[in-house]
N, C-alpha and C. Protein backbone atom coordinates (compact mmCIF):
# COMPACT_ATOMS: atom_id res chain seq x y z
N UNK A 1 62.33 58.19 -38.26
CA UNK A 1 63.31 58.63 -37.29
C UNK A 1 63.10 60.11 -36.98
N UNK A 2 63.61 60.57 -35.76
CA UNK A 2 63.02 61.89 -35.74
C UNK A 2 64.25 62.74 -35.73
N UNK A 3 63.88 64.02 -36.05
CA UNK A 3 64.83 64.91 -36.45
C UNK A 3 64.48 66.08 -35.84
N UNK A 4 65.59 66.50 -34.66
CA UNK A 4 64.97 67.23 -33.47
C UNK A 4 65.89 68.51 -33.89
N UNK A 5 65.18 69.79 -33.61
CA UNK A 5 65.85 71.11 -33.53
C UNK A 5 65.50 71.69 -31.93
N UNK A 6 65.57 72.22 -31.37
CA UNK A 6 64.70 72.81 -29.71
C UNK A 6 65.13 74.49 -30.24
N UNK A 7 65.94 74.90 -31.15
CA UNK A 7 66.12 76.65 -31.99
C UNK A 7 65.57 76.69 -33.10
N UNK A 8 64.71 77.43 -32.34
CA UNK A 8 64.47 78.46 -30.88
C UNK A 8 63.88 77.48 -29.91
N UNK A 9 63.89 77.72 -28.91
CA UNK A 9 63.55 76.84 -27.65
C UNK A 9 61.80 76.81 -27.68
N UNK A 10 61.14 75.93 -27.74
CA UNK A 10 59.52 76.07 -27.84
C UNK A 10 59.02 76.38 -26.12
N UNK A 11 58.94 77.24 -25.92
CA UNK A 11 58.00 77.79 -25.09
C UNK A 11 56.80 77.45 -25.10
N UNK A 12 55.86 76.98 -23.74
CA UNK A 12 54.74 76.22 -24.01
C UNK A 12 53.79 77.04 -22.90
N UNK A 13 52.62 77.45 -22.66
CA UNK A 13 52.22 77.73 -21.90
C UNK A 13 50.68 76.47 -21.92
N UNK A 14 49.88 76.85 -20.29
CA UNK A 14 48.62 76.56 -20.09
C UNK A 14 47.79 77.49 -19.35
N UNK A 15 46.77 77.28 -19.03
CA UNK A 15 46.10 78.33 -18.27
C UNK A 15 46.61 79.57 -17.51
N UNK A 16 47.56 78.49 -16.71
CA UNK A 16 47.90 79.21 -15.10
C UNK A 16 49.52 79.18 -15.27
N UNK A 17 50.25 78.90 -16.20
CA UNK A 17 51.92 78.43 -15.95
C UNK A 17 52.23 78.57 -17.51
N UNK A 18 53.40 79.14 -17.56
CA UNK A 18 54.43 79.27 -18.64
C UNK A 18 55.47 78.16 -18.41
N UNK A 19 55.97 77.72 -19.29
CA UNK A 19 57.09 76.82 -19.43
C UNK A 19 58.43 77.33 -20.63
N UNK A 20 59.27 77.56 -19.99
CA UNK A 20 60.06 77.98 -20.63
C UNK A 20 61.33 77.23 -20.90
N UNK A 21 62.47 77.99 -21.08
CA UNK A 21 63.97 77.27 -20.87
C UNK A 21 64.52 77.64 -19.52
N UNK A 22 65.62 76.94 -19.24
CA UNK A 22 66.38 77.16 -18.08
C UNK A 22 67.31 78.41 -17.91
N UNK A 23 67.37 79.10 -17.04
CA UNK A 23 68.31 80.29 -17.28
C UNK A 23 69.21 80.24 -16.35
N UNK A 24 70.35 80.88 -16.12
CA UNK A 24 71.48 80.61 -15.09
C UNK A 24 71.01 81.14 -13.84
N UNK A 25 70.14 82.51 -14.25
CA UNK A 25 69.26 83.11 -12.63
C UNK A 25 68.51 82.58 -12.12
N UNK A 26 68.23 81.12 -12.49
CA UNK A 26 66.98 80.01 -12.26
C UNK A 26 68.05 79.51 -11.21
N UNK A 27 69.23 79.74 -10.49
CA UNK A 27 70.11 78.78 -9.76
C UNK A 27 69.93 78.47 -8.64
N UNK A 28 68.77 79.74 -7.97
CA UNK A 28 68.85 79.96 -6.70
C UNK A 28 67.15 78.94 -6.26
N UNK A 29 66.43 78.80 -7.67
CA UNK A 29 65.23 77.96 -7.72
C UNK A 29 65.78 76.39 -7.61
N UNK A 30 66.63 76.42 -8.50
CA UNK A 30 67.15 74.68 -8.84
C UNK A 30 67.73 74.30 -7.66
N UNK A 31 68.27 74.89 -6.70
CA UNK A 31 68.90 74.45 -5.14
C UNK A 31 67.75 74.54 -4.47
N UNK A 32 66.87 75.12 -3.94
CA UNK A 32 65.59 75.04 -3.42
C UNK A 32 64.81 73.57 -3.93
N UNK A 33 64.78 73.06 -5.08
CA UNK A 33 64.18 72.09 -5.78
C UNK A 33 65.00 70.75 -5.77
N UNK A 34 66.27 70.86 -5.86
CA UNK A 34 67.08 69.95 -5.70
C UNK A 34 68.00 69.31 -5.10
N UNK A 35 67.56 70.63 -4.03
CA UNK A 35 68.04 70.00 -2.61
C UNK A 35 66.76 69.34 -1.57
N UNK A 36 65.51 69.77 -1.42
CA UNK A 36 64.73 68.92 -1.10
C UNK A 36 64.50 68.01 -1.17
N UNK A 37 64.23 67.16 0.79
CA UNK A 37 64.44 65.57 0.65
C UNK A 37 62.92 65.29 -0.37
N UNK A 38 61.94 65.90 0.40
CA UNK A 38 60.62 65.39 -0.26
C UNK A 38 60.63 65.66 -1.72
N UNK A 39 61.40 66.21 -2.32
CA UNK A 39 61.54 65.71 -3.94
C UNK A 39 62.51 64.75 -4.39
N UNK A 40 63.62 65.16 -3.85
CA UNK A 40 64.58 63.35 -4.03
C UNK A 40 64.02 62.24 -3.73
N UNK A 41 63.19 62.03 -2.24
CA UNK A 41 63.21 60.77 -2.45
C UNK A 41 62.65 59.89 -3.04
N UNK A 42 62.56 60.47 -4.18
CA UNK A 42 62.07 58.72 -5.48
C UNK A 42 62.86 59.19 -6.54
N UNK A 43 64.17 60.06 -6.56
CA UNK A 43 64.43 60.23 -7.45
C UNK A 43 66.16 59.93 -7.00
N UNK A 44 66.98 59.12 -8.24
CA UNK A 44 68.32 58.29 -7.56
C UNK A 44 69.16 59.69 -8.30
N UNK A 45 69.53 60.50 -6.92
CA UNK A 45 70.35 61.55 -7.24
C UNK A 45 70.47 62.03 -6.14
N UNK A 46 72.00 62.31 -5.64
CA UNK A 46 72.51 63.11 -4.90
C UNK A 46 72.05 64.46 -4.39
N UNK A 47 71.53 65.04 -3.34
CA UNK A 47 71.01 66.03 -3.52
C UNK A 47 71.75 67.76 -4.01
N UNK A 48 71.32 68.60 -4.74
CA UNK A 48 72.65 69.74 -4.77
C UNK A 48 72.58 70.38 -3.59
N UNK A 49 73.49 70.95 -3.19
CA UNK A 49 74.37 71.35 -2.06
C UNK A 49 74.50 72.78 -2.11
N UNK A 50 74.73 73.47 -3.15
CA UNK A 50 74.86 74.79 -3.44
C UNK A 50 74.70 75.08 -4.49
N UNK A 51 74.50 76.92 -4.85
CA UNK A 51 74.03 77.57 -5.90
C UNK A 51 75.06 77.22 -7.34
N UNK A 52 76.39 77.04 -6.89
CA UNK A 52 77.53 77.04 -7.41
C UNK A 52 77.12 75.25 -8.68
N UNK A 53 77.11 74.38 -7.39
CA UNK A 53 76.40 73.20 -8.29
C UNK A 53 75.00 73.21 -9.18
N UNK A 54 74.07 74.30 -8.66
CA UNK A 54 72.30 74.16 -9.41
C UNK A 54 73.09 75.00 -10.66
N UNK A 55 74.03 75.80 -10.66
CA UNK A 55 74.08 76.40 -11.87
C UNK A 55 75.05 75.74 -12.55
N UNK A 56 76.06 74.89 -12.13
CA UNK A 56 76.27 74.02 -13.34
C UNK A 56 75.52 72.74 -13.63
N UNK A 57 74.60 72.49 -12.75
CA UNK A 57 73.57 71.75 -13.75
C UNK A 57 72.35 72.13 -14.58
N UNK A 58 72.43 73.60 -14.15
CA UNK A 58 71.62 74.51 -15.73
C UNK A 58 72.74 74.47 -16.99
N UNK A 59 74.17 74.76 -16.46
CA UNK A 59 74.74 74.57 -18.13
C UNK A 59 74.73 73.31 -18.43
N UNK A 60 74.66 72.18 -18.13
CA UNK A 60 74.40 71.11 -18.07
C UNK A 60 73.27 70.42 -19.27
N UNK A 61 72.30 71.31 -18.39
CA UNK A 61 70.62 71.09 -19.17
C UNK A 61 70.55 72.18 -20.63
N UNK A 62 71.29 73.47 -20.48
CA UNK A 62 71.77 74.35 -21.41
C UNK A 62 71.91 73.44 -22.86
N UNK A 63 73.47 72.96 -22.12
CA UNK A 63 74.41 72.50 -23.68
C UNK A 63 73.04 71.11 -23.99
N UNK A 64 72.81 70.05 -23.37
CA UNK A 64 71.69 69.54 -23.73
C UNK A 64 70.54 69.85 -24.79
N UNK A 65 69.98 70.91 -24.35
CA UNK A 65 69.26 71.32 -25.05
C UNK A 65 69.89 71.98 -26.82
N UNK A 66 70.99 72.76 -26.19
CA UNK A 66 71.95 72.89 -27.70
C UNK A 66 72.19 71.80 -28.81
N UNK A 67 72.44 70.97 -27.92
CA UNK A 67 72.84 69.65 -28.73
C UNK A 67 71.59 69.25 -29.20
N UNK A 68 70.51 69.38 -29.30
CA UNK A 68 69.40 68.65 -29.33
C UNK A 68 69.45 67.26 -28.96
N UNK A 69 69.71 66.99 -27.34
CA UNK A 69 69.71 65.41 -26.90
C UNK A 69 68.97 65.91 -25.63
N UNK A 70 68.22 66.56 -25.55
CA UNK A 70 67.32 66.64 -24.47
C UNK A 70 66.16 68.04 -24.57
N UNK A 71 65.20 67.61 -24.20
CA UNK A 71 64.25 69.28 -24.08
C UNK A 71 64.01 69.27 -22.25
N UNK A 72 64.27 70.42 -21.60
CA UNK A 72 63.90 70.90 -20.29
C UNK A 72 63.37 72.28 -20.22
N UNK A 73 61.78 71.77 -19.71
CA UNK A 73 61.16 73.38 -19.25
C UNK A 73 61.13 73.64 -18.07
N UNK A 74 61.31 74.63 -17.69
CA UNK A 74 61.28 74.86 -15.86
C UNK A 74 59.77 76.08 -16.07
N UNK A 75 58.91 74.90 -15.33
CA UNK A 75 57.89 76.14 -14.96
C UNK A 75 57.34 76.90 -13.80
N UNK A 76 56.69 78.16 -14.41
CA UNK A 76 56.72 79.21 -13.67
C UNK A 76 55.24 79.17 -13.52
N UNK A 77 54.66 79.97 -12.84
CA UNK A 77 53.52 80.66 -12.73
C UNK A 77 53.28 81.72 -13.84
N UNK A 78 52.58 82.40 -13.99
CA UNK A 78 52.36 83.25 -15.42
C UNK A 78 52.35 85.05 -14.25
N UNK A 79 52.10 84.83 -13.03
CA UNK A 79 52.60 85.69 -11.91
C UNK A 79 53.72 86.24 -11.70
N UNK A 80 54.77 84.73 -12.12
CA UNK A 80 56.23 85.16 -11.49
C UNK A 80 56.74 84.20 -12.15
N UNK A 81 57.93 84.52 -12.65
CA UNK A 81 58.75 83.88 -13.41
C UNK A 81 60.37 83.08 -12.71
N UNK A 82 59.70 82.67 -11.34
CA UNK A 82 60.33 81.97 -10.93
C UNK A 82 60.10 80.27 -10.51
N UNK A 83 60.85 79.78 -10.61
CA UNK A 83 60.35 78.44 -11.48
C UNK A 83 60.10 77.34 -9.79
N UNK A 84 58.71 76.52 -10.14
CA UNK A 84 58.40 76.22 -8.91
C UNK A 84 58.60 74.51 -9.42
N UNK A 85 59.31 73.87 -10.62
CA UNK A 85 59.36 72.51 -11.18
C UNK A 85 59.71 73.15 -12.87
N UNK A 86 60.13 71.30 -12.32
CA UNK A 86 60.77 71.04 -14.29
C UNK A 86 59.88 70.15 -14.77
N UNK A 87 59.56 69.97 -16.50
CA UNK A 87 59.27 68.91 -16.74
C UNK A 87 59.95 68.66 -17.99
N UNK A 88 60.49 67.64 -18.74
CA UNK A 88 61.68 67.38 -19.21
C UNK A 88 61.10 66.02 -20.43
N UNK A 89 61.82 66.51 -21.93
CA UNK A 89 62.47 64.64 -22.48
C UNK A 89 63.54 64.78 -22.86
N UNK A 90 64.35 63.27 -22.07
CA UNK A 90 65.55 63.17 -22.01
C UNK A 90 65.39 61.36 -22.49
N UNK A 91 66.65 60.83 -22.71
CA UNK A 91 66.65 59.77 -23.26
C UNK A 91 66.09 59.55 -23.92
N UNK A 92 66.15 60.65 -24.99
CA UNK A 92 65.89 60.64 -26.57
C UNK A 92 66.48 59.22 -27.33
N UNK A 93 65.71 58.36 -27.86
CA UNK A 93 65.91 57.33 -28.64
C UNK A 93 65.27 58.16 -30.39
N UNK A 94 65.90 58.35 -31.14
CA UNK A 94 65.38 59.29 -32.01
C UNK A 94 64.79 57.76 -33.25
N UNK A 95 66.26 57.11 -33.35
CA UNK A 95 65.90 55.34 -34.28
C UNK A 95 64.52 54.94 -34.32
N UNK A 96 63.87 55.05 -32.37
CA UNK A 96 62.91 54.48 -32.17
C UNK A 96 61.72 55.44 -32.27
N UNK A 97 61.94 56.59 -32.13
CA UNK A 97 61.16 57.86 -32.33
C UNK A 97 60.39 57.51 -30.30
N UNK A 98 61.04 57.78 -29.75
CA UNK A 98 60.82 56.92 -28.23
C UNK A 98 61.55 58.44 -27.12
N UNK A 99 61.21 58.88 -26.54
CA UNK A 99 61.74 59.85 -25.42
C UNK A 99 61.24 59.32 -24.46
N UNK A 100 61.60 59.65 -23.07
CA UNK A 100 61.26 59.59 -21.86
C UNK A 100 60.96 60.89 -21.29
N UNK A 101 59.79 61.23 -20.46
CA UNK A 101 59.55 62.10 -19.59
C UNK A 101 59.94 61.90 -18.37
N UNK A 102 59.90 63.40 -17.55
CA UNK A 102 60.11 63.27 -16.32
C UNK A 102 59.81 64.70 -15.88
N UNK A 103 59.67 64.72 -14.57
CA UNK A 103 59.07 66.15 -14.01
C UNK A 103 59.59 65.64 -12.53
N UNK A 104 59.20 67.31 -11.80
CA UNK A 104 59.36 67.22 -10.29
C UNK A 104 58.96 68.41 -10.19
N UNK A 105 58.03 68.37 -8.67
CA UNK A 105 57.62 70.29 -8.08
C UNK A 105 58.24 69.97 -6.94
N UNK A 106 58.42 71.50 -7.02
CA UNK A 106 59.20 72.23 -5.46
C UNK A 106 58.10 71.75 -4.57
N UNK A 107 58.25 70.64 -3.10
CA UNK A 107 57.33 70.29 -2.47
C UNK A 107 56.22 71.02 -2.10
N UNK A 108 56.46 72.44 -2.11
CA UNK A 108 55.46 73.48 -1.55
C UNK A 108 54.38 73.44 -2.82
N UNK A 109 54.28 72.90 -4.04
CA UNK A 109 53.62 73.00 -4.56
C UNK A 109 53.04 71.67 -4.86
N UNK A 110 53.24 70.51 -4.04
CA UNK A 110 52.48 69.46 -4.42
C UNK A 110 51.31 69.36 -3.93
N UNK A 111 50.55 68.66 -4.58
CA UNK A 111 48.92 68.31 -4.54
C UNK A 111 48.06 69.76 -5.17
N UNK A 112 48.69 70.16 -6.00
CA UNK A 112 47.56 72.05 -6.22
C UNK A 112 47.60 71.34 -7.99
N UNK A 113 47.48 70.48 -8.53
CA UNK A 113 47.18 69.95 -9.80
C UNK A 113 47.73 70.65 -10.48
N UNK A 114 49.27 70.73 -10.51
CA UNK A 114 50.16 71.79 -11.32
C UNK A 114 50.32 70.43 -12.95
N UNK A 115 51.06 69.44 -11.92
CA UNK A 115 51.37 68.38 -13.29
C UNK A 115 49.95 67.88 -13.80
N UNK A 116 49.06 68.12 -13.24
CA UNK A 116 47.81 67.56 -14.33
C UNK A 116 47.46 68.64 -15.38
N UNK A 117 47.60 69.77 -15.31
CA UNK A 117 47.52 70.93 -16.08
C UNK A 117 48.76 71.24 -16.93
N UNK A 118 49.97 70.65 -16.90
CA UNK A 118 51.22 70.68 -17.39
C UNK A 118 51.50 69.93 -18.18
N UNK A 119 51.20 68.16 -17.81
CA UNK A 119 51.35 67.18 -18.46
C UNK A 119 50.69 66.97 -19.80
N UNK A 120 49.78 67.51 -19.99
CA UNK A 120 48.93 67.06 -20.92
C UNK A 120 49.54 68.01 -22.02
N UNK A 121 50.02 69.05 -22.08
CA UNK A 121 50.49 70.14 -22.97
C UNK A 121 51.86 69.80 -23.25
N UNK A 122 52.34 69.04 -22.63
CA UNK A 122 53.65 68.79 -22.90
C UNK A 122 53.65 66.77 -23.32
N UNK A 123 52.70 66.17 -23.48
CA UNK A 123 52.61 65.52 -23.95
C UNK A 123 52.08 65.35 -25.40
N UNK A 124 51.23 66.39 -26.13
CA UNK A 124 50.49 66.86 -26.95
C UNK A 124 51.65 67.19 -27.85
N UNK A 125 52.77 68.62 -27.19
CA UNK A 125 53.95 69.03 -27.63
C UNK A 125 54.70 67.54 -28.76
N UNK A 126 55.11 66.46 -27.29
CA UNK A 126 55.85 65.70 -27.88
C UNK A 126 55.04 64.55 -29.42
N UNK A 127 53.73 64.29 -29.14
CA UNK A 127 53.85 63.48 -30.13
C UNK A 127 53.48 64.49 -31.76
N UNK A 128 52.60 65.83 -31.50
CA UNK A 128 52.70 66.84 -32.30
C UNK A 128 53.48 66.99 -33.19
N UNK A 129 54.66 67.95 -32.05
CA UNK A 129 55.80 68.89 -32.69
C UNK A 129 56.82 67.63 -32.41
N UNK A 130 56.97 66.99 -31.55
CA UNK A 130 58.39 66.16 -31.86
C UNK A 130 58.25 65.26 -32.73
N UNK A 131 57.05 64.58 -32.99
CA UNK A 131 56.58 63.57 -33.48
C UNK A 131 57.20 62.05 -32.84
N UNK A 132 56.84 62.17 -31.96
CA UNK A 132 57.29 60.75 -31.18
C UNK A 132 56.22 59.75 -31.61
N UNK A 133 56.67 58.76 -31.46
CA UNK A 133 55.72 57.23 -31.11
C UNK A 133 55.25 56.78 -30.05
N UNK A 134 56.25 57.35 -29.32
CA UNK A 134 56.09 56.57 -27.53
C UNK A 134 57.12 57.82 -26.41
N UNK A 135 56.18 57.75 -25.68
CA UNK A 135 56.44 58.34 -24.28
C UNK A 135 56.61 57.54 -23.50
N UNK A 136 57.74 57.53 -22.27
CA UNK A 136 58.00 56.41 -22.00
C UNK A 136 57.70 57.16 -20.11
N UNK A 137 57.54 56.70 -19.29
CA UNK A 137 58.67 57.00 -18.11
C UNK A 137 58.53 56.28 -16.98
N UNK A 138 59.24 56.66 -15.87
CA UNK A 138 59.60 55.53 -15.13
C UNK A 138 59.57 56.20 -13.61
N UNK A 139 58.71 55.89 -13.16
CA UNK A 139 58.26 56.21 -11.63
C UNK A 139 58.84 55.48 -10.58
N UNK A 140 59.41 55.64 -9.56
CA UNK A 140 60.04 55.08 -8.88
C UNK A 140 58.18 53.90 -7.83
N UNK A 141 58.79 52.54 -7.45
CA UNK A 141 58.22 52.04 -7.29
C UNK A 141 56.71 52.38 -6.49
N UNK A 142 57.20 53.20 -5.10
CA UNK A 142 56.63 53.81 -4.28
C UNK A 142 55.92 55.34 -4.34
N UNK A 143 56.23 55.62 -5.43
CA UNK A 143 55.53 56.70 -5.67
C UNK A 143 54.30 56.82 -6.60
N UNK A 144 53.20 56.87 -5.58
CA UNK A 144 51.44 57.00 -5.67
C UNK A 144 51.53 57.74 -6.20
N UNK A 145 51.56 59.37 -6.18
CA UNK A 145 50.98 60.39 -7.01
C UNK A 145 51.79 60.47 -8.09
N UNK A 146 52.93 60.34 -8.67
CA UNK A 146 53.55 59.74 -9.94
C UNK A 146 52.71 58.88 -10.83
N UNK A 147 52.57 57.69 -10.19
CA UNK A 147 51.66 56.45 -10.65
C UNK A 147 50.53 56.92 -11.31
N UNK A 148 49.67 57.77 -10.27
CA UNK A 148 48.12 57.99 -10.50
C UNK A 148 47.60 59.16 -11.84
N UNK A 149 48.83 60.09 -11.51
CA UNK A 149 49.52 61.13 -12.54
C UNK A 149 49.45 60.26 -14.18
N UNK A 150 50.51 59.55 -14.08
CA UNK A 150 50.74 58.70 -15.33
C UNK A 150 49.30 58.33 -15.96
N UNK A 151 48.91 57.24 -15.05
CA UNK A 151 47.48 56.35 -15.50
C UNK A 151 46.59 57.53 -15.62
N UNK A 152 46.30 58.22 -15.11
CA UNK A 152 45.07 59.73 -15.56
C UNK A 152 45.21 60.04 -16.89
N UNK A 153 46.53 59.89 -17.41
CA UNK A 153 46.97 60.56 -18.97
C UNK A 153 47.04 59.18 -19.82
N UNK A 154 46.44 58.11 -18.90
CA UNK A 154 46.54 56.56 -20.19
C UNK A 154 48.14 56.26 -20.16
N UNK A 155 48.78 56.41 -19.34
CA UNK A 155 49.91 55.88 -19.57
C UNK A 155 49.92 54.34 -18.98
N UNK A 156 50.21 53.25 -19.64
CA UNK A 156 50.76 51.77 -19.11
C UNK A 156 51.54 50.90 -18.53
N UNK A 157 51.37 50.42 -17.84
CA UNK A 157 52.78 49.45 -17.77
C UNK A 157 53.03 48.70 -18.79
N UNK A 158 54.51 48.96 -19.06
CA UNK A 158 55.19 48.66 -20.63
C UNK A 158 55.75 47.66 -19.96
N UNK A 159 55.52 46.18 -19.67
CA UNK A 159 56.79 45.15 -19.27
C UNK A 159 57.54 44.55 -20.29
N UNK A 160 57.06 44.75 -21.97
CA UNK A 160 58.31 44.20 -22.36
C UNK A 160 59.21 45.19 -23.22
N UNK A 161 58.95 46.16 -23.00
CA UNK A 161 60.07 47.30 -22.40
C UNK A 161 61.33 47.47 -21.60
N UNK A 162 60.26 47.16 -20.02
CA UNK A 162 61.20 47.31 -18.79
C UNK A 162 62.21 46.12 -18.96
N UNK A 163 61.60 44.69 -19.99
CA UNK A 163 62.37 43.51 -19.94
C UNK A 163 63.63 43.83 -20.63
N UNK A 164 63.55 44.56 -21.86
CA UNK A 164 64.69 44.99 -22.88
C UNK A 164 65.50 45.76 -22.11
N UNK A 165 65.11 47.11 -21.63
CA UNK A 165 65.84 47.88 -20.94
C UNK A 165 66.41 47.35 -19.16
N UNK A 166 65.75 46.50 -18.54
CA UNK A 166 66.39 45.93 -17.57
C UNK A 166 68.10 45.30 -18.18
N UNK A 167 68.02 44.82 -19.18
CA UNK A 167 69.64 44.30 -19.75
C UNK A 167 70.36 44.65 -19.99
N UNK A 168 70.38 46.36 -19.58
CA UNK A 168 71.72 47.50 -19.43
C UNK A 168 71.27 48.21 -18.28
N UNK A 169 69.99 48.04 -17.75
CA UNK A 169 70.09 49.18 -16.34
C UNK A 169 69.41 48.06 -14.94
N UNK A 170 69.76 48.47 -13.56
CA UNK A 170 68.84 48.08 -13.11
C UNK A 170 67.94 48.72 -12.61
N UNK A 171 66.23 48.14 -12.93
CA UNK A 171 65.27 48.97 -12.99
C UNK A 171 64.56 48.25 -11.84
N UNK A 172 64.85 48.00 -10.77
CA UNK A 172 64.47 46.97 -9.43
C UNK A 172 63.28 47.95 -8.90
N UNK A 173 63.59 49.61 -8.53
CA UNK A 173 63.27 50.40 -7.68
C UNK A 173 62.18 51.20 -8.86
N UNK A 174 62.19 50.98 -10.31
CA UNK A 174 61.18 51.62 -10.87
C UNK A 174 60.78 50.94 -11.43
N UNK A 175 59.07 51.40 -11.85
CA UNK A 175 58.12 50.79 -12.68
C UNK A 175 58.58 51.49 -14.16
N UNK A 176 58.05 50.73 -15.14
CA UNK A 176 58.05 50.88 -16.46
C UNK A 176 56.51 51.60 -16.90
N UNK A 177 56.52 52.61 -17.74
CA UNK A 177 54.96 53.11 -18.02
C UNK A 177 55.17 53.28 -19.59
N UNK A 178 54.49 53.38 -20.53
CA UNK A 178 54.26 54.09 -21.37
C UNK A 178 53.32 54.33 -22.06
N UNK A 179 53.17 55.54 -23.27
CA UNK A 179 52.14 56.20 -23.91
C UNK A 179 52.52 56.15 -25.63
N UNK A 180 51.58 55.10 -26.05
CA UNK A 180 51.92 55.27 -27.24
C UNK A 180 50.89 56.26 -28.10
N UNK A 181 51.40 57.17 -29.57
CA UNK A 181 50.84 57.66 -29.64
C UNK A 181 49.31 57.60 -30.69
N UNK A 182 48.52 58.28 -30.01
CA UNK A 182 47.11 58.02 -31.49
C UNK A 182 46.62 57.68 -32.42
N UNK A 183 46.54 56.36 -32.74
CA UNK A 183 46.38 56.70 -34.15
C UNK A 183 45.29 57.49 -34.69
């Protein structure tokens, strides 16, 4: 079973990008990011509306992270420390030693191979330092560069997964993937 601390918050870098924690001055990034259609649409969420809402869903992701029931990095460039995407595990199953990933870039930065240079360090992170078993996540049906993203890093379609977890959610609009780890 795993036994999660995030204090001090693990800071992760790669080449070109730092990954850090979320900060409340990150508010004016998280409305830029989360109000864009071309990042919502494969993702089932309301879009935010104002600075007032991106910063209470940093305390949000904050107390999360306090609690140890979630890790969120918002990364930056190693240029500027303003955050151009998140990449995240949330739905921590700790019993199963099982998290889910998830990420999103500010549209202006898609296709420049940010998550192929990101993903892999923050997958390394989780079965490493968290000591997971399984990486799980869940791409919305229609989304190609999600998909292609996943399978580049060996991730699978998990169907008897999606079968267990279809019997509390409905998972119609997403695929099931996962990464188990090395032996």
């Amino acid at each position: 079973m795993l036994i999660l601390n995030f204090n001090p918050f693990p800071n992760l870098a790669t080449q070109r990008f730092i990954l850090r924690a979320p900060a409340l001055y990150d508010d004016e990034a998280f409305l830029i990011l989360r109000s864009d259609p071309l990042v919502n649409q494969f993702l089932n969420r309301p879009p935010t509306t104002t600075v007032a809402a991106a910063r209470q869903f940093i305390e949000k992701i904050q107390a999360n992270i306090a609690a140890n029931q979630s890790l969120y990095w918002v990364i930056t460039t190693k240029e500027s420390d303003v955050p151009i995407g998140t990449i995240c595990y949330w739905n921590i199953v700790p019993e199963l030693d099982r998290a889910e990933i998830g990420y999103e870039l500010q549209s202006a930065f898609f296709g420049k191979g940010i998550m192929q240079e990101v993903l892999p360090v923050v997958i390394q992170f989780g079965f490493e330092q968290l000591h997971l078993q399984k990486i799980t996540a869940f791409p919305a049906v229609d989304n190609e560069r999600s998909v292609k993203l996943l399978e580049r890093y060996h991730f699978i379609k998990d169907d008897p997964l999606r079968e267990e977890l279809e019997k509390e959610e409905d998972l119609s609009a997403q695929l099931c993937y996962s990464l188990s780890k090395p032996l």
